[in-house]
PDB file of N, CA and C in Angstrom:
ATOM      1  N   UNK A   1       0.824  -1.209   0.000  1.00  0.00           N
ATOM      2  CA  UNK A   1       0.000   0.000   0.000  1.00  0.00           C
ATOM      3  C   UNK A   1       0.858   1.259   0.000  1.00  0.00           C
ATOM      4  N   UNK A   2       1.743   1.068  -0.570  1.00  0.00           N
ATOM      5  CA  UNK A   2       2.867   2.574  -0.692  1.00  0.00           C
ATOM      6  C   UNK A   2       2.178   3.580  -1.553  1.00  0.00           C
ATOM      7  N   UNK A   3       2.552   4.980  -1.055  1.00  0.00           N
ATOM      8  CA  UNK A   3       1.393   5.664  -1.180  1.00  0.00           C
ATOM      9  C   UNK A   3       0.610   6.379  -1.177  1.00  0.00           C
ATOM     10  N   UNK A   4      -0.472   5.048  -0.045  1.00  0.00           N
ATOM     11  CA  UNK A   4      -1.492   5.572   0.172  1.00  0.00           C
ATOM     12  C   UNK A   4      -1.469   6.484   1.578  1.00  0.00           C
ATOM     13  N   UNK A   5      -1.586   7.632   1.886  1.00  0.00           N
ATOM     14  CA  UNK A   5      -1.806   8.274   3.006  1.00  0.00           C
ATOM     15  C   UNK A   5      -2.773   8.228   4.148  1.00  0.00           C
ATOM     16  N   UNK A   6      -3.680   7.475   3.809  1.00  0.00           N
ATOM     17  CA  UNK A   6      -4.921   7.140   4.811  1.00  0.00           C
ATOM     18  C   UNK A   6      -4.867   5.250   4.747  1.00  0.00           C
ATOM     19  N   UNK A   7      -3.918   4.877   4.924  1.00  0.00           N
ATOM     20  CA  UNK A   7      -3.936   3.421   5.429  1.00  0.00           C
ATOM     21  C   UNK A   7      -4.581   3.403   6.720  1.00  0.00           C
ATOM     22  N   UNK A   8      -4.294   4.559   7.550  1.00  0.00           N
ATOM     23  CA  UNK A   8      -5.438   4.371   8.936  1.00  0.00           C
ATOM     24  C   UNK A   8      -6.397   5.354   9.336  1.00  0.00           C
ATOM     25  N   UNK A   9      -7.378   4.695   9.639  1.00  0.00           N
ATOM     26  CA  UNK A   9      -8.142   6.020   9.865  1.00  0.00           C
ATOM     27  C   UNK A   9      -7.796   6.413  11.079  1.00  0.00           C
ATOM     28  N   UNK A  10      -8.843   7.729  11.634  1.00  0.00           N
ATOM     29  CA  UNK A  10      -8.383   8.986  12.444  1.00  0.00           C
ATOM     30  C   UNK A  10      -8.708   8.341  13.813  1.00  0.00           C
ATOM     31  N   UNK A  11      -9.553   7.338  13.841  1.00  0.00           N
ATOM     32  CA  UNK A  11      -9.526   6.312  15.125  1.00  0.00           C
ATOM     33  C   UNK A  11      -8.825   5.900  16.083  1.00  0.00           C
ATOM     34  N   UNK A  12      -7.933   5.197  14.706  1.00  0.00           N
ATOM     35  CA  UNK A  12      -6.778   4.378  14.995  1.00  0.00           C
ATOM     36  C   UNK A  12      -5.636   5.057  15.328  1.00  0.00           C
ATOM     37  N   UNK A  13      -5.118   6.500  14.355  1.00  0.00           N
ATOM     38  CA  UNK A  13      -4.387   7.326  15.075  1.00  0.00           C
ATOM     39  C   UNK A  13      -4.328   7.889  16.272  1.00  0.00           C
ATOM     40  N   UNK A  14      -6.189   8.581  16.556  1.00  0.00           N
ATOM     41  CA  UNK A  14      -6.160   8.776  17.593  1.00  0.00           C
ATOM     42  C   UNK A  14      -6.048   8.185  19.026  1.00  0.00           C
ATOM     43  N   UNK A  15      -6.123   6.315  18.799  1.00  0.00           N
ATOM     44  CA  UNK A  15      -5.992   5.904  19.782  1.00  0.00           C
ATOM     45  C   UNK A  15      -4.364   5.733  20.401  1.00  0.00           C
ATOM     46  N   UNK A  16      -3.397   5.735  18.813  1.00  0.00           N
ATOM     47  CA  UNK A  16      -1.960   4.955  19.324  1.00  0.00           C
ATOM     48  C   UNK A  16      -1.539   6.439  19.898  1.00  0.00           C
ATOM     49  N   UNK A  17      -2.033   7.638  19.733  1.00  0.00           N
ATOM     50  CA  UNK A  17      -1.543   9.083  20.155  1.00  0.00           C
ATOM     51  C   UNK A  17      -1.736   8.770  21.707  1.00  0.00           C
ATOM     52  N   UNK A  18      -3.443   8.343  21.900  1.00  0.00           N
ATOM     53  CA  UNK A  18      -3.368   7.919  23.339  1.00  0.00           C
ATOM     54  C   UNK A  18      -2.773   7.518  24.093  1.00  0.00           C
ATOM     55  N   UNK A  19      -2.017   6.593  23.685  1.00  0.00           N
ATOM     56  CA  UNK A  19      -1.197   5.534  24.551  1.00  0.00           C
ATOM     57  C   UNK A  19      -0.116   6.281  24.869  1.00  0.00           C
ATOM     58  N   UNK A  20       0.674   6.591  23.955  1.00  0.00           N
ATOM     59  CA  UNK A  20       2.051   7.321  24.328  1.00  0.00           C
ATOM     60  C   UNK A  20       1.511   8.550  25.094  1.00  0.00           C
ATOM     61  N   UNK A  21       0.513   9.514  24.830  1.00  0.00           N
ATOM     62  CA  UNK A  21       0.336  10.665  25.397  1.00  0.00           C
ATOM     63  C   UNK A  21      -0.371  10.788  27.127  1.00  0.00           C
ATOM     64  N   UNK A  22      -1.214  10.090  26.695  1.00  0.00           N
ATOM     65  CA  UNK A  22      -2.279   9.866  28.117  1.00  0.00           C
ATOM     66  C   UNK A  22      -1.654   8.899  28.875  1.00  0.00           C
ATOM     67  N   UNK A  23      -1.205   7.576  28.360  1.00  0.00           N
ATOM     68  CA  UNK A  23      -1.183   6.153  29.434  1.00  0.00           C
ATOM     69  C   UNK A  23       0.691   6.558  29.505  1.00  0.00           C
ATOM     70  N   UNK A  24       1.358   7.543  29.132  1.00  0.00           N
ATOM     71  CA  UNK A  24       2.838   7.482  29.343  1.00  0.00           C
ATOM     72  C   UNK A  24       3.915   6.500  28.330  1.00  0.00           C
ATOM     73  N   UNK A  25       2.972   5.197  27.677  1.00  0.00           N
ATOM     74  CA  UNK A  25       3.734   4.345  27.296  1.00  0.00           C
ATOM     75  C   UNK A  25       5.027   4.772  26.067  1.00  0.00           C
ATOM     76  N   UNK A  26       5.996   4.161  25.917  1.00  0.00           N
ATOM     77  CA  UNK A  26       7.128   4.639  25.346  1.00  0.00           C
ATOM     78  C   UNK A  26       6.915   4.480  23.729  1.00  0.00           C
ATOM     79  N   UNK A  27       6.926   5.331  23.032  1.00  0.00           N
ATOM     80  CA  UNK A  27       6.400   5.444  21.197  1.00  0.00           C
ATOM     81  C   UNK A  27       6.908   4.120  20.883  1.00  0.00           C
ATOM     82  N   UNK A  28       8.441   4.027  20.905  1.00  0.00           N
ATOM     83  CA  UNK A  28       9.075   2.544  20.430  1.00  0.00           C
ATOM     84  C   UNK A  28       8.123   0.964  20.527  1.00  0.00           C
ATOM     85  N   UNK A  29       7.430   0.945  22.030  1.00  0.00           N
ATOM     86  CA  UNK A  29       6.584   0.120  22.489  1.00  0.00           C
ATOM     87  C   UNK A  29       5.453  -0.050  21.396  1.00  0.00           C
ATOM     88  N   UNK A  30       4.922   1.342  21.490  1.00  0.00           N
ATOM     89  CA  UNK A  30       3.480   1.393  20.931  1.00  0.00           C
ATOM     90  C   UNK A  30       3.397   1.623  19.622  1.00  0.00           C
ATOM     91  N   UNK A  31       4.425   1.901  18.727  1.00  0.00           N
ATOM     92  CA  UNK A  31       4.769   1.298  17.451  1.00  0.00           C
ATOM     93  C   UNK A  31       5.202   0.052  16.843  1.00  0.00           C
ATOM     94  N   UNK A  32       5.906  -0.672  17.716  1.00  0.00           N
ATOM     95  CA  UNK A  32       5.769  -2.191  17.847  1.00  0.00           C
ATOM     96  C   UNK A  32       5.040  -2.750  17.986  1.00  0.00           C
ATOM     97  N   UNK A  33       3.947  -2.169  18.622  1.00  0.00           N
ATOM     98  CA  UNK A  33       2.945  -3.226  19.218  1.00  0.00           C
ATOM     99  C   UNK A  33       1.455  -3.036  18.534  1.00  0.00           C
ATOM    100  N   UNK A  34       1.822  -1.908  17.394  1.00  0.00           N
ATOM    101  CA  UNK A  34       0.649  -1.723  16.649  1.00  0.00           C
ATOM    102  C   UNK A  34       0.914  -1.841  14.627  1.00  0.00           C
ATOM    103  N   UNK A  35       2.489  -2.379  15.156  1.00  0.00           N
ATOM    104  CA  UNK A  35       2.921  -2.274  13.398  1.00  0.00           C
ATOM    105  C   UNK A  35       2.943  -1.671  12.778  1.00  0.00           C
ATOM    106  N   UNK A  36       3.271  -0.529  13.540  1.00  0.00           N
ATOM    107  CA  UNK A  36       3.849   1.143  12.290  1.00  0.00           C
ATOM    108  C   UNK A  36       4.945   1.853  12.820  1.00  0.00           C
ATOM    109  N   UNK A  37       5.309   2.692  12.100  1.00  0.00           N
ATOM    110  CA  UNK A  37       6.695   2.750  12.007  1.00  0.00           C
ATOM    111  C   UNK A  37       7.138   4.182  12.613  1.00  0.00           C
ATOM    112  N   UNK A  38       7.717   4.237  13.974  1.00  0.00           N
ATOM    113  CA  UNK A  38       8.198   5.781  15.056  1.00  0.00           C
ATOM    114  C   UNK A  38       8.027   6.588  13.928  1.00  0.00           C
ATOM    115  N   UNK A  39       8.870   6.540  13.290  1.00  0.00           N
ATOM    116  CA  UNK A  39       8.711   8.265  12.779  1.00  0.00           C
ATOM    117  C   UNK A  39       7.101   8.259  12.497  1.00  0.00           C
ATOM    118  N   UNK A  40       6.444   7.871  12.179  1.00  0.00           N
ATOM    119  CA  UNK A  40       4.840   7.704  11.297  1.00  0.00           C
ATOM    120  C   UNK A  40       4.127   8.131  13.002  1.00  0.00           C
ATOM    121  N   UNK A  41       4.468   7.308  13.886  1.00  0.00           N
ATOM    122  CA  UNK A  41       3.934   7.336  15.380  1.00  0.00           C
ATOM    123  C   UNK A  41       4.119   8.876  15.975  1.00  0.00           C
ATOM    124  N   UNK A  42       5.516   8.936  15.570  1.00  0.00           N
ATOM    125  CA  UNK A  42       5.478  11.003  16.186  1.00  0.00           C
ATOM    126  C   UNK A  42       5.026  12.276  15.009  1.00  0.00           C
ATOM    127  N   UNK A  43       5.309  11.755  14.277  1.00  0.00           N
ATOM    128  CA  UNK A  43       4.274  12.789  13.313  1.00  0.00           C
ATOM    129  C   UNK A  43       2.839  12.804  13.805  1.00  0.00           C
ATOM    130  N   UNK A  44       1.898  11.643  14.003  1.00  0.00           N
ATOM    131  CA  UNK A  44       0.491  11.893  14.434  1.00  0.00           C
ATOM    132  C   UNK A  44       0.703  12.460  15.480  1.00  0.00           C
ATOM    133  N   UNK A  45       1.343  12.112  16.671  1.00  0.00           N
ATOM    134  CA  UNK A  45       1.237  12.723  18.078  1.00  0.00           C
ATOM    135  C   UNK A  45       1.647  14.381  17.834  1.00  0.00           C
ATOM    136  N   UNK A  46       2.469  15.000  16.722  1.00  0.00           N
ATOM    137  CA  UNK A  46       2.725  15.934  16.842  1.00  0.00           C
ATOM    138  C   UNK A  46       1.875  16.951  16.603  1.00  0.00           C
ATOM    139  N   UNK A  47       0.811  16.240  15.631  1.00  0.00           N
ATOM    140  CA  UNK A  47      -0.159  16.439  14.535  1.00  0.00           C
ATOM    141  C   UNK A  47      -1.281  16.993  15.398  1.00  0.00           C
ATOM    142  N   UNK A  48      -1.510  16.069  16.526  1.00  0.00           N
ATOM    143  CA  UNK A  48      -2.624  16.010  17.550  1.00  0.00           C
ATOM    144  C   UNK A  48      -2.351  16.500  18.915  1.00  0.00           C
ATOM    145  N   UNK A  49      -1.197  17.333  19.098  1.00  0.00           N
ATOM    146  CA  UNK A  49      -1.024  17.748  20.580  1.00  0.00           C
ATOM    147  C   UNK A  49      -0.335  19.130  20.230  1.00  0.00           C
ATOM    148  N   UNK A  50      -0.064  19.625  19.189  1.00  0.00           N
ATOM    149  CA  UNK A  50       0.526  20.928  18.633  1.00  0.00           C
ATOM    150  C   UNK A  50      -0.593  21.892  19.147  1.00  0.00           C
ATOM    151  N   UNK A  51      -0.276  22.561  19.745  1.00  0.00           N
ATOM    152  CA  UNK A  51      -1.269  24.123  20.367  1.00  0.00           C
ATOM    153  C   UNK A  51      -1.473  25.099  19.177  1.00  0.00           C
ATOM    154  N   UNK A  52      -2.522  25.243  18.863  1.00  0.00           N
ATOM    155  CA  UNK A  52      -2.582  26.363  18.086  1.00  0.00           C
ATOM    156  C   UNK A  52      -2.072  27.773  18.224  1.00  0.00           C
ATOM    157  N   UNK A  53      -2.192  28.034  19.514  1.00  0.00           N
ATOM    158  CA  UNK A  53      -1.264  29.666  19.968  1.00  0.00           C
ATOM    159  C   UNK A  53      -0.692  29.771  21.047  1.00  0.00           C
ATOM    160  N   UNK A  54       0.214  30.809  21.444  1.00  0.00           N
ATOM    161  CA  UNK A  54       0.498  31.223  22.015  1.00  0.00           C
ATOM    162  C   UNK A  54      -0.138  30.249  23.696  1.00  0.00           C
ATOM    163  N   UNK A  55      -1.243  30.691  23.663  1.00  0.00           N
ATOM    164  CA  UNK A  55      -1.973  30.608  25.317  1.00  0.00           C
ATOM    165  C   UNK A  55      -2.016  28.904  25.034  1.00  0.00           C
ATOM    166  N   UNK A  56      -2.644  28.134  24.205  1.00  0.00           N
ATOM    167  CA  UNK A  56      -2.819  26.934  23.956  1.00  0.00           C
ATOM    168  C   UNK A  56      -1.415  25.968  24.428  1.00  0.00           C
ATOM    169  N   UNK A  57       0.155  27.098  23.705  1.00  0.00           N
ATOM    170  CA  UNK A  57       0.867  25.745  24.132  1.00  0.00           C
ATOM    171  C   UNK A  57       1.112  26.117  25.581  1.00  0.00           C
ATOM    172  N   UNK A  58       1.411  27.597  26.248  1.00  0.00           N
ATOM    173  CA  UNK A  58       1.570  27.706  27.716  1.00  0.00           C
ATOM    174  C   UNK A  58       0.575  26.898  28.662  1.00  0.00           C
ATOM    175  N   UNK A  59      -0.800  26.337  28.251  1.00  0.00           N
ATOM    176  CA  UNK A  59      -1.496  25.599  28.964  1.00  0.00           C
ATOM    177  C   UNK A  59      -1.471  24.227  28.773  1.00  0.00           C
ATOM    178  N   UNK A  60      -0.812  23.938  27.187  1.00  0.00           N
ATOM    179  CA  UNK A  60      -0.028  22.035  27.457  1.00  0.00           C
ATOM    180  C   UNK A  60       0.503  22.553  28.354  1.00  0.00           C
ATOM    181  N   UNK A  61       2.087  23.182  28.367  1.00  0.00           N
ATOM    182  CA  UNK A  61       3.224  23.367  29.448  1.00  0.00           C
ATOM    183  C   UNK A  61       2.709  23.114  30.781  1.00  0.00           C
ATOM    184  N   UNK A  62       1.978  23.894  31.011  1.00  0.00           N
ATOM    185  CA  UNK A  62       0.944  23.405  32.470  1.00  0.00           C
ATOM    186  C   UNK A  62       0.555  22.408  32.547  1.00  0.00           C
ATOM    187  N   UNK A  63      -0.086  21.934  31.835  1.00  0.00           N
ATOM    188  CA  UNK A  63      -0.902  20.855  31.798  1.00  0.00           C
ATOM    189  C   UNK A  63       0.201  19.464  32.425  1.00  0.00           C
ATOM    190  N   UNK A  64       1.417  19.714  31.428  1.00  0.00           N
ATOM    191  CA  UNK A  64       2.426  18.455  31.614  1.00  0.00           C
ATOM    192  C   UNK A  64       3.410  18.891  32.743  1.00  0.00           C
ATOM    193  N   UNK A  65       3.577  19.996  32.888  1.00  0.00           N
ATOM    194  CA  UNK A  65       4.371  20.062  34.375  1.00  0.00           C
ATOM    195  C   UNK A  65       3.090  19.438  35.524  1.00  0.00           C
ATOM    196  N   UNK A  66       2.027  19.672  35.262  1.00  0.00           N
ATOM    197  CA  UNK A  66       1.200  19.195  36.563  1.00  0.00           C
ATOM    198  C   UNK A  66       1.328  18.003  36.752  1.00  0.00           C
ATOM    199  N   UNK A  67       1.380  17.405  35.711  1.00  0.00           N
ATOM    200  CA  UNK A  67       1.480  15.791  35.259  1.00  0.00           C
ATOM    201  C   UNK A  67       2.469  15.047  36.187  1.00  0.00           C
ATOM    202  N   UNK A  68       3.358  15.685  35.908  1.00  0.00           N
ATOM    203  CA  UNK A  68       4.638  15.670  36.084  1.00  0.00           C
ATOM    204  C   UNK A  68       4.834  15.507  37.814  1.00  0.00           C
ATOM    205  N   UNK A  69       4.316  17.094  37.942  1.00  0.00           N
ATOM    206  CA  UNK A  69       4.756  17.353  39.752  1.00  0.00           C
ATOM    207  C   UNK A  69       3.785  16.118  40.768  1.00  0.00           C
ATOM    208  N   UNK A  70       2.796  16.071  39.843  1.00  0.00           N
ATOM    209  CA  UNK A  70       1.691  14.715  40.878  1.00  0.00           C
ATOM    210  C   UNK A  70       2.064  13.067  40.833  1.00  0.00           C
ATOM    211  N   UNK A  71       3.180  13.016  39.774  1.00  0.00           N
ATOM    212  CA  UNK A  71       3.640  12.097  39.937  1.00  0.00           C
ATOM    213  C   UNK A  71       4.519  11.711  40.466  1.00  0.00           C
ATOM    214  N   UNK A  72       5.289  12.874  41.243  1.00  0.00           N
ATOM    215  CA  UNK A  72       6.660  13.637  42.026  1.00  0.00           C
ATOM    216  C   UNK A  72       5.911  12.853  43.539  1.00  0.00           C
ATOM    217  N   UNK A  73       4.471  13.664  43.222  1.00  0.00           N
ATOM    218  CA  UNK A  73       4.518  13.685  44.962  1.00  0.00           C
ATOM    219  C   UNK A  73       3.624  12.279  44.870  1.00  0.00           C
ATOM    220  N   UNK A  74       3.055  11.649  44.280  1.00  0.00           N
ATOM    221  CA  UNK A  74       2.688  10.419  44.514  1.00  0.00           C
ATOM    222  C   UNK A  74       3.753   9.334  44.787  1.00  0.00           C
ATOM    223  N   UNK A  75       5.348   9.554  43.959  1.00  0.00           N
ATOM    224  CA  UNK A  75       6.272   8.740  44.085  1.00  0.00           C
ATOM    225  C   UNK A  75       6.925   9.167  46.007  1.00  0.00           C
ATOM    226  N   UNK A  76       6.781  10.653  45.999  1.00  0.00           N
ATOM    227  CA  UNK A  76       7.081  10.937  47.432  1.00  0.00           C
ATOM    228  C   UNK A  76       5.847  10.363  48.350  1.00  0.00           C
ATOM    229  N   UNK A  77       4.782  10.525  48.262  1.00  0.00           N
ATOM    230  CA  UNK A  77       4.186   9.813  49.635  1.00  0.00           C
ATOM    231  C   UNK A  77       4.397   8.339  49.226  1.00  0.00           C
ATOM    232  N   UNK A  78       4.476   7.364  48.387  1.00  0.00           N
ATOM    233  CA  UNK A  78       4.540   6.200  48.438  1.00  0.00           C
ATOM    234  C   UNK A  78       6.390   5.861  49.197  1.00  0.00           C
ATOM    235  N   UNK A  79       7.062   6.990  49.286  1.00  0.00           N
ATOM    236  CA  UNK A  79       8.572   6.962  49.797  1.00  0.00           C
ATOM    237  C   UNK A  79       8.446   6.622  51.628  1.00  0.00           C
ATOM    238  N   UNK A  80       7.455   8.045  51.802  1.00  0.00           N
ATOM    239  CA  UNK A  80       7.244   8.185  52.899  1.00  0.00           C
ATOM    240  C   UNK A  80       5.880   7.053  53.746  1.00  0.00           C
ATOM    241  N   UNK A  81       5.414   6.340  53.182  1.00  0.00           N
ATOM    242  CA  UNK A  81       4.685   5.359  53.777  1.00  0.00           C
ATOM    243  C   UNK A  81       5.507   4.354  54.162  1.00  0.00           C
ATOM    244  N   UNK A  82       6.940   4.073  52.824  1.00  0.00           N
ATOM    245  CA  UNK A  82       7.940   3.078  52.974  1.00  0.00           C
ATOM    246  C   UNK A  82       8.432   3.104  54.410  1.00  0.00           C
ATOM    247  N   UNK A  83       9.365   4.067  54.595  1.00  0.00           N
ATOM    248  CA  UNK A  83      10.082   4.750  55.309  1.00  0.00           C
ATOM    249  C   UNK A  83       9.081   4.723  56.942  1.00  0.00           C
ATOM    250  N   UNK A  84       7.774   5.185  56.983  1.00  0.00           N
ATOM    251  CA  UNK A  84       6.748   5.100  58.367  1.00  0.00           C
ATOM    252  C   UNK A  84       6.418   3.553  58.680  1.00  0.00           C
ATOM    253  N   UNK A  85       6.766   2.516  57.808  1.00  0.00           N
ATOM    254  CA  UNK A  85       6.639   1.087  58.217  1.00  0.00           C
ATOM    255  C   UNK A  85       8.327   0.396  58.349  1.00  0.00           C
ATOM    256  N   UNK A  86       8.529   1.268  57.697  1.00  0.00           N
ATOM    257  CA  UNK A  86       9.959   0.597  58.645  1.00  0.00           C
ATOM    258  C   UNK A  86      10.704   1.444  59.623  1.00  0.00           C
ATOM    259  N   UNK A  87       9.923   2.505  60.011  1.00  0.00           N
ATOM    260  CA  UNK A  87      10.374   2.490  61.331  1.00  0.00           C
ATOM    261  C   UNK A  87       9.780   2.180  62.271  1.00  0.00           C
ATOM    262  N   UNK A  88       8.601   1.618  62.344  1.00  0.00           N
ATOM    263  CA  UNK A  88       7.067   1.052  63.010  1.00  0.00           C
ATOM    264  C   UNK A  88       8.303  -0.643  63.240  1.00  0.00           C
ATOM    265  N   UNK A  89       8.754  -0.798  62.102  1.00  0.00           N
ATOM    266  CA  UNK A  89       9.186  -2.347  62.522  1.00  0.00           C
ATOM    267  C   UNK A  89      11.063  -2.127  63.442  1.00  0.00           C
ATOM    268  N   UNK A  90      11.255  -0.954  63.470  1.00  0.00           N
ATOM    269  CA  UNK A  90      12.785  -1.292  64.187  1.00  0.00           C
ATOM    270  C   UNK A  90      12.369  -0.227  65.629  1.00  0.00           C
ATOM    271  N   UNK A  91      11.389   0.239  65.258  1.00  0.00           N
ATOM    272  CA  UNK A  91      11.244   0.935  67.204  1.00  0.00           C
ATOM    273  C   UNK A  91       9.939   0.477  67.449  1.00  0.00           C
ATOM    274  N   UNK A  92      10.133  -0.822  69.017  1.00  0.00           N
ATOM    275  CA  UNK A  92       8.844  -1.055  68.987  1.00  0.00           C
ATOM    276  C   UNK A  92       8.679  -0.660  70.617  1.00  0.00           C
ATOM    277  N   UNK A  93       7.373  -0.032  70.838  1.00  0.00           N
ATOM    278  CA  UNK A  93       6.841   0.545  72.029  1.00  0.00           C
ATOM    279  C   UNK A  93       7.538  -0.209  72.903  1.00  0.00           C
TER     280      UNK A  93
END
């Protein structure tokens, strides 16, 4: 099918954009695992997450630093629960 430009529809793009964008998973993965080819995989994602202006991309930027910092502090309280059961097990009343 060399070519043709719509071998997939906007479905199917939009779902493998999902994966890498929303679920985190790594493009390499989710181009393997759907039989198309990275570069083809970051062109759609670029296609579909590009901000139209100014304010649009400063609120991705937000959007993915938030992402980002809640996964900071979810990895920190899951540190600090570690850390409150093992000292529950080496000081005992």
């Amino acid at each position: 099918m060399k070519g043709n430009n719509n071998r997939y529809d906007d479905e199917f793009k939009t779902s493998a954009v999902k994966m890498v964008v929303e679920k985190g998973r790594p493009i390499g993965a989710v181009a393997k695992d759907l039989g198309i080819s990275e570069p083809a995989l970051r062109r759609w994602i670029k296609l579909n997450t590009e901000p139209e202006d100014a304010t649009s991309k400063k609120l991705a930027e937000l959007e993915a630093e938030n992402k980002r910092l809640k996964k900071e502090l979810e990895d920190a309280k899951d540190t600090v629960n570690i850390l409150k059961k093992s000292v529950a097990i080496f000081v005992k009343p």
